[in-house]
N, C-alpha and C. Protein backbone atom coordinates (compact mmCIF):
# COMPACT_ATOMS: atom_id res chain seq x y z
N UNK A 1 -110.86 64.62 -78.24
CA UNK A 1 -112.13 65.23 -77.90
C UNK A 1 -112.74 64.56 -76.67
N UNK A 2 -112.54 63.38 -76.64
CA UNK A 2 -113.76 62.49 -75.58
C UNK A 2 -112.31 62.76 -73.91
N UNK A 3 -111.15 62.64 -74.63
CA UNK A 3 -110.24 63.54 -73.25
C UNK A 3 -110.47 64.14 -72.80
N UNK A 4 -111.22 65.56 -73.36
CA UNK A 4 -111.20 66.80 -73.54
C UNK A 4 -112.84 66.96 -72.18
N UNK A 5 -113.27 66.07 -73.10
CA UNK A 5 -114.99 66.27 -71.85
C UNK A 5 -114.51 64.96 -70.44
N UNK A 6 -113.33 64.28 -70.49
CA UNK A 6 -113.68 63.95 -69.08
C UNK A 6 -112.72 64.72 -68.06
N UNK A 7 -111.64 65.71 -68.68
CA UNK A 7 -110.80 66.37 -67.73
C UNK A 7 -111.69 67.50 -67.12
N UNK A 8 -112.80 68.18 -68.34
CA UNK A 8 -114.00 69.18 -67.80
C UNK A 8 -114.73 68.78 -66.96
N UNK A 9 -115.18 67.27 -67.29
CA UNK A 9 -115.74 66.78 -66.05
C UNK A 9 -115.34 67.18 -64.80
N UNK A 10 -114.01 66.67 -64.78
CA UNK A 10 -113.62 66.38 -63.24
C UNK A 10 -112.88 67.82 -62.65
N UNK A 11 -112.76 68.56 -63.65
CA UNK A 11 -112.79 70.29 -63.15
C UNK A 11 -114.32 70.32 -62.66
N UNK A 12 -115.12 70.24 -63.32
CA UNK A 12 -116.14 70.38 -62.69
C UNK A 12 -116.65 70.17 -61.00
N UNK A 13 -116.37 68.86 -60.72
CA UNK A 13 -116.22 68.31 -59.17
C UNK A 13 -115.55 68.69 -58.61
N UNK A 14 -114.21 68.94 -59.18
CA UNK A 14 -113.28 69.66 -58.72
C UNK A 14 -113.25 71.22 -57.52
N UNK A 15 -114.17 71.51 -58.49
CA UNK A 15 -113.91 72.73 -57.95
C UNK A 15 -115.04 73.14 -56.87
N UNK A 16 -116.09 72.29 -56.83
CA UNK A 16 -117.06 72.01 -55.46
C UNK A 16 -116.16 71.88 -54.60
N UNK A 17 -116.82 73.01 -53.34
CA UNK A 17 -116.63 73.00 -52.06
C UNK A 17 -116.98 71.94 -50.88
N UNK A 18 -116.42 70.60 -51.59
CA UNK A 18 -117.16 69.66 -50.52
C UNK A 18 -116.24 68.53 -50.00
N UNK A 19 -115.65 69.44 -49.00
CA UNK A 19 -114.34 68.47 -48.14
C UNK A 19 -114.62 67.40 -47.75
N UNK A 20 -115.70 67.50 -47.17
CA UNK A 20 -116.05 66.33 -46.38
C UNK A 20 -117.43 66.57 -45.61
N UNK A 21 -117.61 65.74 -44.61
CA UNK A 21 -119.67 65.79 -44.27
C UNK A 21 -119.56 66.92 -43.23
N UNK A 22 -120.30 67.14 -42.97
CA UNK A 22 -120.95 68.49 -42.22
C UNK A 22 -120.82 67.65 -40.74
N UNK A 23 -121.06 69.03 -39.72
CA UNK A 23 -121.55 68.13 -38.34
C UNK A 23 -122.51 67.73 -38.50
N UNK A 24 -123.66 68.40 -38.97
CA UNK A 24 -125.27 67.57 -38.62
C UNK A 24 -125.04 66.46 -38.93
N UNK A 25 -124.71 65.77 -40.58
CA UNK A 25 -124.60 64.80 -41.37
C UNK A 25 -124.28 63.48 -40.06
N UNK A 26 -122.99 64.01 -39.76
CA UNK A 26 -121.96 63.11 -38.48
C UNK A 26 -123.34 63.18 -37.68
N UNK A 27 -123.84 63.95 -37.19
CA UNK A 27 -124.47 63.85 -35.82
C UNK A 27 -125.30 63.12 -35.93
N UNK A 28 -126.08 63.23 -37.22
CA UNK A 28 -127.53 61.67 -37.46
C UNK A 28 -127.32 60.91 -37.65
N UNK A 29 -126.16 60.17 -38.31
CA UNK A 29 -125.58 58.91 -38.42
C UNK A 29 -125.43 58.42 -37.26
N UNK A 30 -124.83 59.14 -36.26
CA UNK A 30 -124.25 58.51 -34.24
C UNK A 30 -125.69 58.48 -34.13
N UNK A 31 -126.54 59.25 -34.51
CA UNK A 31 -128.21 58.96 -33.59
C UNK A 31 -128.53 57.87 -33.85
N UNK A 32 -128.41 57.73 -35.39
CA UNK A 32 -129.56 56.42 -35.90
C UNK A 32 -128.54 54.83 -35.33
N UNK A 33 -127.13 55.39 -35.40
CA UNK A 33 -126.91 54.18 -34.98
C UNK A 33 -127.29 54.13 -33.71
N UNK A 34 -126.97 54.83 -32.66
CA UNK A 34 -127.31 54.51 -31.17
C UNK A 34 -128.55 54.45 -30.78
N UNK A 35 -129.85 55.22 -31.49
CA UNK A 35 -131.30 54.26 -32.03
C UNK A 35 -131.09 52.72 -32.17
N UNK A 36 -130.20 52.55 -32.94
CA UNK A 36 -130.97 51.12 -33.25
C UNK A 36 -130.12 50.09 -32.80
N UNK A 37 -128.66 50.66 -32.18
CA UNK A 37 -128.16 49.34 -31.26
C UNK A 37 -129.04 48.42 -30.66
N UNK A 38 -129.11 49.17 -29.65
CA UNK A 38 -130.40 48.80 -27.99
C UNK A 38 -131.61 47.43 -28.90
N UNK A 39 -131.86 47.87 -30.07
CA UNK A 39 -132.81 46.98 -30.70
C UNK A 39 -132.13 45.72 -31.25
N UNK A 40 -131.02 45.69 -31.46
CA UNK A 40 -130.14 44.54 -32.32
C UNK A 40 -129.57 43.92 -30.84
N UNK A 41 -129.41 44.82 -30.06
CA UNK A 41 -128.62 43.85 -28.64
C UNK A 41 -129.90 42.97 -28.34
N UNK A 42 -130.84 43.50 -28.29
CA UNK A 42 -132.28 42.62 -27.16
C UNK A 42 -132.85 41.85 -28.55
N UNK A 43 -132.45 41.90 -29.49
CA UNK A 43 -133.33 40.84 -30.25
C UNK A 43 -131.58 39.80 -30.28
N UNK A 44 -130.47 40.15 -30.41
CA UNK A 44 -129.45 39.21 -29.81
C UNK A 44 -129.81 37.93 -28.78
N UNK A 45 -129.55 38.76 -27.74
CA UNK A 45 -129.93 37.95 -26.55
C UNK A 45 -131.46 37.12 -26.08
N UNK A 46 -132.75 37.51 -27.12
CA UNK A 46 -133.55 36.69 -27.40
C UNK A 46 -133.05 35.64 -28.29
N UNK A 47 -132.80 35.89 -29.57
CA UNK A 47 -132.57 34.28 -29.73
C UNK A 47 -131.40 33.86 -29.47
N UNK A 48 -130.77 34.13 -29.03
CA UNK A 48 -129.67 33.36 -27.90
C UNK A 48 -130.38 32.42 -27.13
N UNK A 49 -130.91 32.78 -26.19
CA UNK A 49 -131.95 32.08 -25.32
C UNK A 49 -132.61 30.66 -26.51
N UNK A 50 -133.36 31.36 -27.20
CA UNK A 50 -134.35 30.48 -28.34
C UNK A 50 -133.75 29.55 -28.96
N UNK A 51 -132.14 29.89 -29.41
CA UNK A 51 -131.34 28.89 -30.16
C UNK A 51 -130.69 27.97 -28.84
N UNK A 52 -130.40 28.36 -27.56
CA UNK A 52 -130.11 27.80 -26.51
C UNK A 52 -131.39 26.26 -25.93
N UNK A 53 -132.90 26.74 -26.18
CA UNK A 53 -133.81 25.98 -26.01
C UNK A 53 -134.15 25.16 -27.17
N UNK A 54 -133.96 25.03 -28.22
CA UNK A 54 -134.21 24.56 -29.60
C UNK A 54 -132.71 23.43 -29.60
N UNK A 55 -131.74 23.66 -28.89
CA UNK A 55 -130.50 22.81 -28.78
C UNK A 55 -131.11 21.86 -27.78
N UNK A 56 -131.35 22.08 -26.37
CA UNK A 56 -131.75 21.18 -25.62
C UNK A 56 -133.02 20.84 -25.58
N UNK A 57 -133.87 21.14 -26.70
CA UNK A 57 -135.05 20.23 -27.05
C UNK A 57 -134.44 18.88 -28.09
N UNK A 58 -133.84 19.54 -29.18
CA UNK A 58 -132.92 18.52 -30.02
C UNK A 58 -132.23 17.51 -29.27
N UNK A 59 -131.44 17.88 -28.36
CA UNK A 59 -130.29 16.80 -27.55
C UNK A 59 -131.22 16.05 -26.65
N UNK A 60 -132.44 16.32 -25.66
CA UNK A 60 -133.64 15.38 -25.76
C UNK A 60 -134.65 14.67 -26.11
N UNK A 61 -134.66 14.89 -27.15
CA UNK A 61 -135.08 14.17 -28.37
C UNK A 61 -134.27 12.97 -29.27
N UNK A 62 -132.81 13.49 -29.31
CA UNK A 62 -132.14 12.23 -29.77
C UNK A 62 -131.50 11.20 -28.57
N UNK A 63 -131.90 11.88 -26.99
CA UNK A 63 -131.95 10.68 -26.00
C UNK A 63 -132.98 9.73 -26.25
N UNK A 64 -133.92 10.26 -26.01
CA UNK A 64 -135.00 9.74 -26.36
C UNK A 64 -135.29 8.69 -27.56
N UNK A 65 -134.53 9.15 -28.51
CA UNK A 65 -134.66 8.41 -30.04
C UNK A 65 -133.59 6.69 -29.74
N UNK A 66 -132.34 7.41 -28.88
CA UNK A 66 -131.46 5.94 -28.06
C UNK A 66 -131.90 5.23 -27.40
N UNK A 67 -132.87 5.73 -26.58
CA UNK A 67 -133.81 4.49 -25.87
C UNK A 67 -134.34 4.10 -25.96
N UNK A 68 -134.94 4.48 -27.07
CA UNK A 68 -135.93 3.36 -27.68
C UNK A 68 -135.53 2.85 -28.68
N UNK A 69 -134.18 2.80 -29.34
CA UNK A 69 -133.52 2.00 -30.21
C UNK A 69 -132.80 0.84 -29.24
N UNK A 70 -132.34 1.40 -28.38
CA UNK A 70 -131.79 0.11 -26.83
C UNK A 70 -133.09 -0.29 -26.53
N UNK A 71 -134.27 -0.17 -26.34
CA UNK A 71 -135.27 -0.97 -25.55
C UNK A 71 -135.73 -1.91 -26.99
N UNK A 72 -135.85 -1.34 -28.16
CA UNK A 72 -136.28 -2.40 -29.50
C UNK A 72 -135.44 -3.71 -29.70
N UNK A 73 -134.06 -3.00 -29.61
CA UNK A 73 -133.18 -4.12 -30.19
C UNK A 73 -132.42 -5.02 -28.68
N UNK A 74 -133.02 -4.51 -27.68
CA UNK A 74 -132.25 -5.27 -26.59
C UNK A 74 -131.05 -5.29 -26.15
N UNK A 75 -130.13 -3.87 -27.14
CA UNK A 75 -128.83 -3.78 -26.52
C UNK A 75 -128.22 -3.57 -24.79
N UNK A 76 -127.25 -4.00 -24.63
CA UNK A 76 -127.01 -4.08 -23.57
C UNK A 76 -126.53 -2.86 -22.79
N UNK A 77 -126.64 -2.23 -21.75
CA UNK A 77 -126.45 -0.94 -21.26
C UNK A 77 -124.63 -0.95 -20.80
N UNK A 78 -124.40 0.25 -21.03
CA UNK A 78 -122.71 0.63 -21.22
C UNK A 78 -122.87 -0.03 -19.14
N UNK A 79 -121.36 0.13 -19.14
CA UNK A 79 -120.75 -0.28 -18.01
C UNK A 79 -120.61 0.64 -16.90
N UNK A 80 -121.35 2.08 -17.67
CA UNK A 80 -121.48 3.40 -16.61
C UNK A 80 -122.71 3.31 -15.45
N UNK A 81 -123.35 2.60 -15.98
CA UNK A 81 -124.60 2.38 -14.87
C UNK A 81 -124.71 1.38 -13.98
N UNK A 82 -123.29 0.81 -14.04
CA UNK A 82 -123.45 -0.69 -13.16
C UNK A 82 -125.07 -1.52 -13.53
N UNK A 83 -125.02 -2.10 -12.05
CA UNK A 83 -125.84 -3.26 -12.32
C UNK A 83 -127.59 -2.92 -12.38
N UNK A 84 -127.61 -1.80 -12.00
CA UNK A 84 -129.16 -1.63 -11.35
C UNK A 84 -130.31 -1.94 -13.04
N UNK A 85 -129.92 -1.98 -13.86
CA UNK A 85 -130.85 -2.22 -15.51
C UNK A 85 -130.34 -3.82 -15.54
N UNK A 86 -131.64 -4.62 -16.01
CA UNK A 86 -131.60 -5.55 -16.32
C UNK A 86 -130.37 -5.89 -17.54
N UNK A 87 -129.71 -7.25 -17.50
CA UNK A 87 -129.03 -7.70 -18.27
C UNK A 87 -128.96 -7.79 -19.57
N UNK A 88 -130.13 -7.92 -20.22
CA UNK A 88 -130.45 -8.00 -21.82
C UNK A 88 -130.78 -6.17 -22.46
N UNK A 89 -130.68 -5.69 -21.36
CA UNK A 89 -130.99 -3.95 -21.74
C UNK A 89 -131.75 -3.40 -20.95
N UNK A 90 -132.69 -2.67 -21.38
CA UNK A 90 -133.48 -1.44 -20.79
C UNK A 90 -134.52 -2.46 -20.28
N UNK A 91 -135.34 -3.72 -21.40
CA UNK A 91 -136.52 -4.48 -20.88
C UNK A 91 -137.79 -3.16 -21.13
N UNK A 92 -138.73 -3.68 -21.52
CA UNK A 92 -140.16 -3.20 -21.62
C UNK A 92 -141.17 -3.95 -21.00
C-alpha cells in the first residue's frame, strides 16, 4: 500500500510539463547577477586598500614597539647600520 502512494506520487510529477526554466527565469538570474557584481567588485577593492592600511599601521607599530624595547634594555644595534648609533644602543 505505502508502495502504491509513492509510485502515484511520482506519476504525479511525472507527468508535469516542466523540462526545465523558461527564458525569462534565465534572463533574471543574468540581471540580478550582473546587478550585483559591480557592487561586490568595489566593495572588494575597498577593503583591499583598508586591509592593505591596517597591515602597515600594524608593521609600524611593532617597529615602534622594537625601539623602544632596544632603547629600555640598551641592546646593541645589528651590524646593518654601521657606526653612526651610539655603542650601548639607540641611547635616550
Amino acid at each position: 500500500m505505502l508502495k502504491d502512494k509513492g509510485f502515484r506520487l511520482l506519476l504525479f510529477f511525472k507527468n508535469k510539463n516542466s523540462a526545465g526554466f523558461t527564458l525569462a527565469e534565465v534572463l533574471i538570474v543574468i540581471a540580478i547577477i550582473l546587478f550585483l557584481f559591480p557592487m561586490v567588485l568595489a566593495n572588494y577593492n575597498t577593503g583591499e586598500k583598508q586591509f592593505s592600511l591596517h597591515r602597515s599601521a600594524h608593521g609600524l607599530a611593532q617597529e615602534l614597539r622594537n625601539t623602544q624595547e632596544m632603547a629600555m634594555t640598551g641592546k646593541i644595534t645589528p651590524v646593518q647600520f654601521g657606526q653612526n648609533f651610539p655603542k650601548g644602543g639607540y641611547g635616550l
